[in-house]
C-alpha atoms as a PDB file:
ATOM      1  CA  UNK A   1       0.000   0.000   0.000  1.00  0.00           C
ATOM      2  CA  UNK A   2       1.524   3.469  -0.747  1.00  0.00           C
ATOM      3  CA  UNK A   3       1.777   6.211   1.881  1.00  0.00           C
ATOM      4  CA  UNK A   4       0.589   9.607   2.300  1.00  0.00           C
ATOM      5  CA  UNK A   5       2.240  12.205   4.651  1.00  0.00           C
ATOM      6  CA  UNK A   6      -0.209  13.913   6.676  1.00  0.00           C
ATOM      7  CA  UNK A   7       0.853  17.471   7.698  1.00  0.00           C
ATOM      8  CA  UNK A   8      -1.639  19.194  10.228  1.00  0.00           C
ATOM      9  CA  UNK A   9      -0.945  23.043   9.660  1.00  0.00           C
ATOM     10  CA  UNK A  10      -3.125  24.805  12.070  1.00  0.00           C
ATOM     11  CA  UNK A  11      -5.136  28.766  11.128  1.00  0.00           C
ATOM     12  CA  UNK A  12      -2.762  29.617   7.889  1.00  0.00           C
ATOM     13  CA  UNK A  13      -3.471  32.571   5.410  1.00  0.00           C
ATOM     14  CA  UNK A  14      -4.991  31.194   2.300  1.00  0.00           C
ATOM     15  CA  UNK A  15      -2.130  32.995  -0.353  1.00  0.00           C
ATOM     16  CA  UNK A  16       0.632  30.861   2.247  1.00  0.00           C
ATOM     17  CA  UNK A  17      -1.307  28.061   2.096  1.00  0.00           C
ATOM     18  CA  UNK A  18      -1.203  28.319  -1.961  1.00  0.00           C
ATOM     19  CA  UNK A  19       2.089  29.112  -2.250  1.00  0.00           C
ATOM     20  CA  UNK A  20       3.227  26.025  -0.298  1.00  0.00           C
ATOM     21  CA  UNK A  21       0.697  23.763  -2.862  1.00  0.00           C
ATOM     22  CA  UNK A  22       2.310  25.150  -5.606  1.00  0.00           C
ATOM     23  CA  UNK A  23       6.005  24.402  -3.483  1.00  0.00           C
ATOM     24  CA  UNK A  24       5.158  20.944  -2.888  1.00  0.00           C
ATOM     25  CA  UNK A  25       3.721  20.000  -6.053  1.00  0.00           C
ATOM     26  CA  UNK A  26       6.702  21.265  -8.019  1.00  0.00           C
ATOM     27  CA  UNK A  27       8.597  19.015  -5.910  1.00  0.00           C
ATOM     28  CA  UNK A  28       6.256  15.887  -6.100  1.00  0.00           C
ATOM     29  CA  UNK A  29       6.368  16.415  -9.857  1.00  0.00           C
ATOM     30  CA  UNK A  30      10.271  16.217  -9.479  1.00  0.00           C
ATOM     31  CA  UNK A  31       9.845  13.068  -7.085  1.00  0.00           C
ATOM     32  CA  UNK A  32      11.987  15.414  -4.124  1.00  0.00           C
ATOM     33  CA  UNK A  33       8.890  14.556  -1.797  1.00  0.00           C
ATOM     34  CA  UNK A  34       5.887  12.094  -1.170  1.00  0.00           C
ATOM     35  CA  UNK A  35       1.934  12.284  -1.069  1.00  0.00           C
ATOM     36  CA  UNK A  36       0.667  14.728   1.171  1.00  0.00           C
ATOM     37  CA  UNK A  37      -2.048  15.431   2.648  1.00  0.00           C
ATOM     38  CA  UNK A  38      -2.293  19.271   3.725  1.00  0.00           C
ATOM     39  CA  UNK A  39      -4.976  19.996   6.629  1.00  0.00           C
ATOM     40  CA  UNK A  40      -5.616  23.253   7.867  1.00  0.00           C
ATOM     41  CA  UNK A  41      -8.336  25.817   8.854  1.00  0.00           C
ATOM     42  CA  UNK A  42      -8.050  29.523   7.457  1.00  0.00           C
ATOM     43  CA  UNK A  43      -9.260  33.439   7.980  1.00  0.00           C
ATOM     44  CA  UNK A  44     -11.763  34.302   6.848  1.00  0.00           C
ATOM     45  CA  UNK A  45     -11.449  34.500   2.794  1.00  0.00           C
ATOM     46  CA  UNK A  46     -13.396  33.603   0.024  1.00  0.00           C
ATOM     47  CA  UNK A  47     -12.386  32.285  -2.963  1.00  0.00           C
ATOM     48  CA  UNK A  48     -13.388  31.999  -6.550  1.00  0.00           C
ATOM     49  CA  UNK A  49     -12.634  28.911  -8.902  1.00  0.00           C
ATOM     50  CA  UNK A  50     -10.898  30.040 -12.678  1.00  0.00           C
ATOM     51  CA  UNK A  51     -14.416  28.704 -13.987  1.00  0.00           C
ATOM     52  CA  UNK A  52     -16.516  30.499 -11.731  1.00  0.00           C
ATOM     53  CA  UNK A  53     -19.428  33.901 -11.855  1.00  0.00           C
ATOM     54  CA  UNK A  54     -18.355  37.479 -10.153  1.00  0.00           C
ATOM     55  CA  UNK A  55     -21.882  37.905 -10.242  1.00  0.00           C
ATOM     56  CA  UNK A  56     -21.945  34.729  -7.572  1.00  0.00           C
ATOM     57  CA  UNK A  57     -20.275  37.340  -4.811  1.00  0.00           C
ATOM     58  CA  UNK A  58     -23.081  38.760  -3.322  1.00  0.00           C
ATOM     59  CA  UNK A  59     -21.070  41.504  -1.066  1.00  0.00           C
ATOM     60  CA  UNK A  60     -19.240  44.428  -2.668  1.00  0.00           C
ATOM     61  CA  UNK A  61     -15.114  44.414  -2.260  1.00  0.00           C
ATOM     62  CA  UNK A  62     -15.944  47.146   0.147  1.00  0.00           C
ATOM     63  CA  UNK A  63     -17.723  45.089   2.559  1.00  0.00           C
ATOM     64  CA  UNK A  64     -15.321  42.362   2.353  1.00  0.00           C
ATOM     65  CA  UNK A  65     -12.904  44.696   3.361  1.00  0.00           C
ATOM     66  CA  UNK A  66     -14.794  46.008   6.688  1.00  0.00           C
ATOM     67  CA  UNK A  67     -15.970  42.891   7.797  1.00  0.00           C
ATOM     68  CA  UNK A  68     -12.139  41.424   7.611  1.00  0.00           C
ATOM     69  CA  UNK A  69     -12.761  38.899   4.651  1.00  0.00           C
ATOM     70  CA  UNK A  70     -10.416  38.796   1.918  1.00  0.00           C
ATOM     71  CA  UNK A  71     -10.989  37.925  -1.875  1.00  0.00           C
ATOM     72  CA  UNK A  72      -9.004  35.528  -3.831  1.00  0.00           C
ATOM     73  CA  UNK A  73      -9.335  34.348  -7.523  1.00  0.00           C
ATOM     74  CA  UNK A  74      -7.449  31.383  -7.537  1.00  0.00           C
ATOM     75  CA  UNK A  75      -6.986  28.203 -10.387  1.00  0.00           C
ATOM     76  CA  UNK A  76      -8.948  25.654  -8.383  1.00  0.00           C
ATOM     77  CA  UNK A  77     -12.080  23.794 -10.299  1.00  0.00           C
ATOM     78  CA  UNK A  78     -15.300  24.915  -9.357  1.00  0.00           C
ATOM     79  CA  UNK A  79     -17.335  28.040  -8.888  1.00  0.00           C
ATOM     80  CA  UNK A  80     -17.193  30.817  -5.086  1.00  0.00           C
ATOM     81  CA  UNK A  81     -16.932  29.352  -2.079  1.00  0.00           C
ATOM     82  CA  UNK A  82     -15.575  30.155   1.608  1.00  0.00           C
ATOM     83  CA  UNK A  83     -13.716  29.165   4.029  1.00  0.00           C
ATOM     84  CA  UNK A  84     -13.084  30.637   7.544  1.00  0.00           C
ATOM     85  CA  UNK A  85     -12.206  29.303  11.404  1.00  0.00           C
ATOM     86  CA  UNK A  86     -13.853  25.902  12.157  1.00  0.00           C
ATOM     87  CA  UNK A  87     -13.646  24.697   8.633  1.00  0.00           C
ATOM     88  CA  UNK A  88     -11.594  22.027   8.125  1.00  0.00           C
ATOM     89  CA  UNK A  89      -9.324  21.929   4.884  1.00  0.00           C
ATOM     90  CA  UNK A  90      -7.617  19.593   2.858  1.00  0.00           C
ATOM     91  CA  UNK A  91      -5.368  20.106  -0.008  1.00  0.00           C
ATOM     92  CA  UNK A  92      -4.059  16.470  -1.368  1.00  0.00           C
ATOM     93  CA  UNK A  93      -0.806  16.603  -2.874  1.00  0.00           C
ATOM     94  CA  UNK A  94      -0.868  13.790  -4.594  1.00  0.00           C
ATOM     95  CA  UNK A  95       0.755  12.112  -7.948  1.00  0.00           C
ATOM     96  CA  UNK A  96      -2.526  10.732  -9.292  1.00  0.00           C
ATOM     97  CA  UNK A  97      -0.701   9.405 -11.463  1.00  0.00           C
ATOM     98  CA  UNK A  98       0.089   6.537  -9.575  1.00  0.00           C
ATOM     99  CA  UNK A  99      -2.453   5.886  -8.294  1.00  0.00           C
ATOM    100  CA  UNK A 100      -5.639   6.304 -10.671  1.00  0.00           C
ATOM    101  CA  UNK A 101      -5.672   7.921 -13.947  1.00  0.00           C
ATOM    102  CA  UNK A 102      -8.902   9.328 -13.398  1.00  0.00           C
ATOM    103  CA  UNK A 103      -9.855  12.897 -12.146  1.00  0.00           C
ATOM    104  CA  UNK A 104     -13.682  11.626 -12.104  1.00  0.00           C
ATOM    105  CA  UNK A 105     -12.754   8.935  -9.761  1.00  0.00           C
ATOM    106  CA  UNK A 106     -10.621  11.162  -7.661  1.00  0.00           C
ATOM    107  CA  UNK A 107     -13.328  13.652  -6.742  1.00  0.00           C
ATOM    108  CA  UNK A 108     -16.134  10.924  -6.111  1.00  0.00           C
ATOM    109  CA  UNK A 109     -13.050   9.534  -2.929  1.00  0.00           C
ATOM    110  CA  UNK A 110     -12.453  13.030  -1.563  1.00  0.00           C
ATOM    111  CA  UNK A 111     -16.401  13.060  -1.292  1.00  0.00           C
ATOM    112  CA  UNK A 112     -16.400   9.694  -0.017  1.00  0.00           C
ATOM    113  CA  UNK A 113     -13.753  11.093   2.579  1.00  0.00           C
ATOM    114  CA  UNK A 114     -16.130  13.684   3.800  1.00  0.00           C
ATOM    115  CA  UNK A 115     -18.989  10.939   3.639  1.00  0.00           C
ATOM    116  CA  UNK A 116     -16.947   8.604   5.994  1.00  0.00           C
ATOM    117  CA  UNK A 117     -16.443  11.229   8.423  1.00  0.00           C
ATOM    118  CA  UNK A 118     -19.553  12.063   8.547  1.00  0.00           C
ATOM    119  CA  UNK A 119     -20.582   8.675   9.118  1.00  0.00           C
ATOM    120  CA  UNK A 120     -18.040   7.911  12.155  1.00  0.00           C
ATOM    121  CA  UNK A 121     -19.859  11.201  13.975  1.00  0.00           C
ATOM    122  CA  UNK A 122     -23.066  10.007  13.550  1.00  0.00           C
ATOM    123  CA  UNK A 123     -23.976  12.007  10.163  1.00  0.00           C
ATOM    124  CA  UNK A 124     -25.348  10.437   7.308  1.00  0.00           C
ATOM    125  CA  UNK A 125     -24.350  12.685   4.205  1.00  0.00           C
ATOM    126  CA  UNK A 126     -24.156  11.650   0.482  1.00  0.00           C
ATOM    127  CA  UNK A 127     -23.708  12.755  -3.234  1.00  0.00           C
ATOM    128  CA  UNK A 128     -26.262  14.594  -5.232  1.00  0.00           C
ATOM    129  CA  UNK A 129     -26.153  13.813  -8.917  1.00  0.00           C
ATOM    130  CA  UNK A 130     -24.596  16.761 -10.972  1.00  0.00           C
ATOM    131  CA  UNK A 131     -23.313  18.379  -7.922  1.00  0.00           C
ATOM    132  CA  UNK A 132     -19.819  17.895  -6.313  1.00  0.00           C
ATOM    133  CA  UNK A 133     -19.716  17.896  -2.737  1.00  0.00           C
ATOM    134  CA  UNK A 134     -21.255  16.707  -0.208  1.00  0.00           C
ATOM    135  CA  UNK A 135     -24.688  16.754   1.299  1.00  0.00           C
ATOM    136  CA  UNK A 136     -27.182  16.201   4.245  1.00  0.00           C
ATOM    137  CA  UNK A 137     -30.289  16.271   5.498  1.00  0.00           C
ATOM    138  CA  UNK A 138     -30.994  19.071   7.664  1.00  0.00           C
ATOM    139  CA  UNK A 139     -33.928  17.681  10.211  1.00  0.00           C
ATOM    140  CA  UNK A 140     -35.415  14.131  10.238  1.00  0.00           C
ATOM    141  CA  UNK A 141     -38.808  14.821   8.365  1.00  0.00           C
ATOM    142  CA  UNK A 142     -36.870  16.158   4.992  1.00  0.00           C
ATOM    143  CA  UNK A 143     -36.390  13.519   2.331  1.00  0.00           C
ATOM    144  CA  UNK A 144     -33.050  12.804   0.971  1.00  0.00           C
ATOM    145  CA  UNK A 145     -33.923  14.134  -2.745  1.00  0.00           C
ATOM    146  CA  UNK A 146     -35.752  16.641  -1.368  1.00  0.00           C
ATOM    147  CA  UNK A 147     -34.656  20.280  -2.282  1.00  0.00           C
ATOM    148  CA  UNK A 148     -34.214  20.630   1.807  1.00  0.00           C
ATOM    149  CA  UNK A 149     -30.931  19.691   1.599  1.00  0.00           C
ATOM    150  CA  UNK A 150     -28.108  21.424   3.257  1.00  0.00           C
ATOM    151  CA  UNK A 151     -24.132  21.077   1.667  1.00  0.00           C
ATOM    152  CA  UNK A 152     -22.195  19.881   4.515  1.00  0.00           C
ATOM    153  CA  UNK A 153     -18.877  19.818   2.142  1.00  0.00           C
ATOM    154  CA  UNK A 154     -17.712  21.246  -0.857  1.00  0.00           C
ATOM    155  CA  UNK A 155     -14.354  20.185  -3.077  1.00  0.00           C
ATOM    156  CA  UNK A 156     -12.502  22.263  -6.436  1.00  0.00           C
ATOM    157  CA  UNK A 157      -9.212  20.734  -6.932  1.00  0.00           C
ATOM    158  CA  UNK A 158      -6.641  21.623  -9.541  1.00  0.00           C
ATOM    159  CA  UNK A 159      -4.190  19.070 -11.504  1.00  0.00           C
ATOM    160  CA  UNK A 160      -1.289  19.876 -13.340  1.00  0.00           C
ATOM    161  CA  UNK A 161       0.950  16.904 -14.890  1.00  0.00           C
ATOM    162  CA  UNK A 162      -1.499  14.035 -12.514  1.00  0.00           C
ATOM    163  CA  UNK A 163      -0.168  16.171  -9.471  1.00  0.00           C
ATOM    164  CA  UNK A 164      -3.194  17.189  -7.588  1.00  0.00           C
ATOM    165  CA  UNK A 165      -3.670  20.188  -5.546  1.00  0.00           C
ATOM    166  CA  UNK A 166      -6.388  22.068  -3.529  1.00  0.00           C
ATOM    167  CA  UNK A 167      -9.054  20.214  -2.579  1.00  0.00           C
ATOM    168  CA  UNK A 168     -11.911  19.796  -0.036  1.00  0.00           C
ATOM    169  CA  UNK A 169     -13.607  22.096   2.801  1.00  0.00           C
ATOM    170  CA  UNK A 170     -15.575  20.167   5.692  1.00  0.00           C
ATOM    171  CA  UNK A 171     -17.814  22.901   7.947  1.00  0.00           C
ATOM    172  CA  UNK A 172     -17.311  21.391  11.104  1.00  0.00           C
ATOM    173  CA  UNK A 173     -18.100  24.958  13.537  1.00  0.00           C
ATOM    174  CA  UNK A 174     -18.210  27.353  10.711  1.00  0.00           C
ATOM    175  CA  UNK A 175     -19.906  30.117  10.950  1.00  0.00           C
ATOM    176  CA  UNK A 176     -22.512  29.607   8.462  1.00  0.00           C
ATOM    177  CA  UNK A 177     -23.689  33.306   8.274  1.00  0.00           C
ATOM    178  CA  UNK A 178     -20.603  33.870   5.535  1.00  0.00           C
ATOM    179  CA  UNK A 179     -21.905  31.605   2.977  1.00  0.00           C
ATOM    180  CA  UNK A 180     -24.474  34.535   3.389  1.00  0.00           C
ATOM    181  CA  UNK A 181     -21.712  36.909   1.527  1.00  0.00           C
ATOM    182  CA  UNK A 182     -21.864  34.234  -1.959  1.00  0.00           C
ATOM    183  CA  UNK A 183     -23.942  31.957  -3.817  1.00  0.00           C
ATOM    184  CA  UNK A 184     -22.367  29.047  -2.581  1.00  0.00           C
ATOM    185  CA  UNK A 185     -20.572  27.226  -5.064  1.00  0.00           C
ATOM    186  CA  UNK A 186     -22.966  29.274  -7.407  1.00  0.00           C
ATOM    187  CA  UNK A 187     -26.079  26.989  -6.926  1.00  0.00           C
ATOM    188  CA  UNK A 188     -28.826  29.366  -6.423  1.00  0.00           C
ATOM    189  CA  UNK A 189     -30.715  28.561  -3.379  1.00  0.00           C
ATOM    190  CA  UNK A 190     -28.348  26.482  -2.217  1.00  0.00           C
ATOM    191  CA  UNK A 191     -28.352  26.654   1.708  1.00  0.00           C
ATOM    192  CA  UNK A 192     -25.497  25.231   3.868  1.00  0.00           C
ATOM    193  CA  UNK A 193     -24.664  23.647   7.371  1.00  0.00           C
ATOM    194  CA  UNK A 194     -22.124  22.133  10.058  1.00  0.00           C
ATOM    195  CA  UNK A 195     -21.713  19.285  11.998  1.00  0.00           C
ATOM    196  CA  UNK A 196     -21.547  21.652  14.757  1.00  0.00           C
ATOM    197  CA  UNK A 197     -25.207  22.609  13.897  1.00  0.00           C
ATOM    198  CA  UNK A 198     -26.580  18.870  12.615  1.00  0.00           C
ATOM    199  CA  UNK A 199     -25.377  17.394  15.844  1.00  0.00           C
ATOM    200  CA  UNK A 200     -26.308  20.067  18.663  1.00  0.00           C
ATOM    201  CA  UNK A 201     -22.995  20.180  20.127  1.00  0.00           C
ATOM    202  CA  UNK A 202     -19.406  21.948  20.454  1.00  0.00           C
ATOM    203  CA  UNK A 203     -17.085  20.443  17.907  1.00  0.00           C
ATOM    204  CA  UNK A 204     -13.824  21.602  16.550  1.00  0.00           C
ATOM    205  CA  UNK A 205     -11.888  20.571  13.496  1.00  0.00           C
ATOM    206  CA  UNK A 206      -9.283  19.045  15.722  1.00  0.00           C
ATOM    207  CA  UNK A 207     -12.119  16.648  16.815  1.00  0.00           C
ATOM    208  CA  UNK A 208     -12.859  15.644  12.996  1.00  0.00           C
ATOM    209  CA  UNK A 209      -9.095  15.236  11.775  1.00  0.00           C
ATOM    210  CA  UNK A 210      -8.989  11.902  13.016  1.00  0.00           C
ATOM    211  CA  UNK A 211     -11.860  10.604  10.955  1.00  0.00           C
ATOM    212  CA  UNK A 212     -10.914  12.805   7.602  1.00  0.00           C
ATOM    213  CA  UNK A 213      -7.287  10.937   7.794  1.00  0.00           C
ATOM    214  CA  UNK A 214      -8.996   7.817   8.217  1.00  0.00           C
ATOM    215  CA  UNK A 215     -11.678   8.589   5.636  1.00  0.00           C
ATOM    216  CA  UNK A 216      -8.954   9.556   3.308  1.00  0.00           C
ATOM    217  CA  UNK A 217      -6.593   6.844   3.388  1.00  0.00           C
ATOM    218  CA  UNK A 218      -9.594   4.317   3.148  1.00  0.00           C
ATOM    219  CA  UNK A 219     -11.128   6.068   0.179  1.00  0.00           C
ATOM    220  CA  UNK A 220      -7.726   6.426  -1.857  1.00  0.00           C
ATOM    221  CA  UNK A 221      -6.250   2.696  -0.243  1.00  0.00           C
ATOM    222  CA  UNK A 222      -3.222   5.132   0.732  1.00  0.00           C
ATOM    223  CA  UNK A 223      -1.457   4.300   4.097  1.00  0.00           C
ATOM    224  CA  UNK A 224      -1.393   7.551   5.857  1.00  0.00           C
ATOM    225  CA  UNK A 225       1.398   8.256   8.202  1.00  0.00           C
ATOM    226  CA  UNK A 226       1.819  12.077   9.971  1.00  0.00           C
ATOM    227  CA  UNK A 227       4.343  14.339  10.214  1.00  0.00           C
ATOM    228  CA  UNK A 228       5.616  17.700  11.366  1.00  0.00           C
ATOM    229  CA  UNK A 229       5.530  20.510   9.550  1.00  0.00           C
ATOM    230  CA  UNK A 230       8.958  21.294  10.597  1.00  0.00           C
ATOM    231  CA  UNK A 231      10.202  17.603   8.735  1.00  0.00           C
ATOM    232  CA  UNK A 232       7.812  18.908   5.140  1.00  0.00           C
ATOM    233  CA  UNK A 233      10.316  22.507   5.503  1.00  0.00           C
ATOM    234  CA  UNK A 234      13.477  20.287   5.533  1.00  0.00           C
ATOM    235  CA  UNK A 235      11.788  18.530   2.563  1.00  0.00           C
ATOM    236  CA  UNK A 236      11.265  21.757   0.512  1.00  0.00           C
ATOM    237  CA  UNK A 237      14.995  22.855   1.635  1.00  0.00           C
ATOM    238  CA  UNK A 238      16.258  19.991  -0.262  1.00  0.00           C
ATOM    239  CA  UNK A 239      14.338  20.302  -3.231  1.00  0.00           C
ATOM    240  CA  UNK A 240      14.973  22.481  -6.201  1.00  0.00           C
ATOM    241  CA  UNK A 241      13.550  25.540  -6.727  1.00  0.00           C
ATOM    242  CA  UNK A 242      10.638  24.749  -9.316  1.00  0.00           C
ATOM    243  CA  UNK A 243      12.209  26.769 -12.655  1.00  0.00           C
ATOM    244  CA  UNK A 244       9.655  29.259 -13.753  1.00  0.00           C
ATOM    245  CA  UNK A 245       6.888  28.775 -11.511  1.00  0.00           C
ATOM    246  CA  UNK A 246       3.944  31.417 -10.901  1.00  0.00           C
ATOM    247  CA  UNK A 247       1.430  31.880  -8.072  1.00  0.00           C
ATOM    248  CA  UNK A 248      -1.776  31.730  -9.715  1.00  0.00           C
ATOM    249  CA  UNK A 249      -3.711  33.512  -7.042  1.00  0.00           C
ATOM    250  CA  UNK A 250      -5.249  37.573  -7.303  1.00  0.00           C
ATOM    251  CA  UNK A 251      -6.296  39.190  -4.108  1.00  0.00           C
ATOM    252  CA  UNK A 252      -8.633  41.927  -4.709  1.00  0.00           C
ATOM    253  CA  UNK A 253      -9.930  44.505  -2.030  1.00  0.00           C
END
């Protein structure tokens, strides 16, 4: 079974937290470091996909900027989204290449991951057909294809050369008042929630990282294995500096 590094990363900026994807996937295109698997929670920051609507930000730049949110257009897949403290993030650095061709395949197991740890907290969440991402049923008496369904997770990964990058965001505590600033993922009247919220009770994303890394490793058959973030630096050290690359990433305010 092949291994994945698992590096826990703590609150990081989300232009850091690019810049080191871009790092480490130079490098695991160069085979000067292994798998990883990136978790961390960021400030509060939303984001828009290179296929994604402007019209799908609902706040002006102006607002952004008073209520402390920054504004990123980044290369990921997908459409707006947001992330913010007590959402946990993954970004997979992985070379998909050996593992499965298939970019299809590869979105349906970083779903599955979310599904799995949903599952192992008591939260039954699934796929909806033509939408990535994750969903759930907000109260008992709403149907599972009923338009009463809440997004509990939401993915828009990038691949360059079968190296992956970006990835998922779990809302374990989030404050779900944000999504209030976008269309989410720009499906209209699309309405989101937490685990914090489905269950009734404190939980952090320390309490879910447990069950993502499990989740993860099962849905991708990958052995995962953690480490320091101190040990992924000396692995960048050694590596050569990627010739020529750019930071695709615009902040605006």
């Amino acid at each position: 079974m092949k291994t994945c590094q698992v590096v826990e990363l703590g609150v990081i900026g989300y232009g850091e937290a690019v810049t080191l994807q871009q790092r480490l996937s130079a490098a695991r295109k160069a085979a000067t470091v292994p798998d990883v698997l990136l978790l961390c929670e960021h400030r509060h920051v939303v984001t828009l996909g290179r296929n994604g609507k402007l019209e799908h930000l609902r706040a002006s730049h102006e607002a952004l900027r008073q209520m402390g949110v920054e504004f990123h257009q980044t290369n990921r897949g997908g459409d707006i989204t947001y992330h913010g403290p007590g959402q946990l993030v993954g970004y997979p650095i992985l070379h998909l290449g050996e593992i499965r061709r298939d970019v299809s395949w590869y979105v349906r197991q970083l779903e599955e991951t979310m599904i799995q740890a949903s599952a192992a907290l008591g939260v039954t969440a699934w796929r909806v057909p033509g939408c990535t991402g994750v969903w759930t049923r907000p109260s008992v008496n709403v149907s599972e294809v009923d338009q009463g369904r809440e997004k509990l997770g939401a993915i828009g990964v990038h691949l360059s050369r079968w190296v992956t990058s970006h990835g998922f965001a779990f809302n374990v505590s989030t404050d779900l008042r944000y999504f209030d600033l976008i269309v989410p993922c720009g499906i209209p009247d699309c309405r989101t929630t937490s685990l914090e919220k489905l269950l009734g009770r404190s939980v952090a994303p320390s309490d879910v990282a447990a069950e993502i890394i499990a989740g993860f490793g099962k849905a991708l058959e990958l052995e995962m294995v953690r480490t320091s973030r101190d040990e992924m630096d000396d692995w960048l050290s050694a590596a050569p500096e990627p010739a020529g690359a750019t930071v695709w990433l615009t902040e605006t305010r």
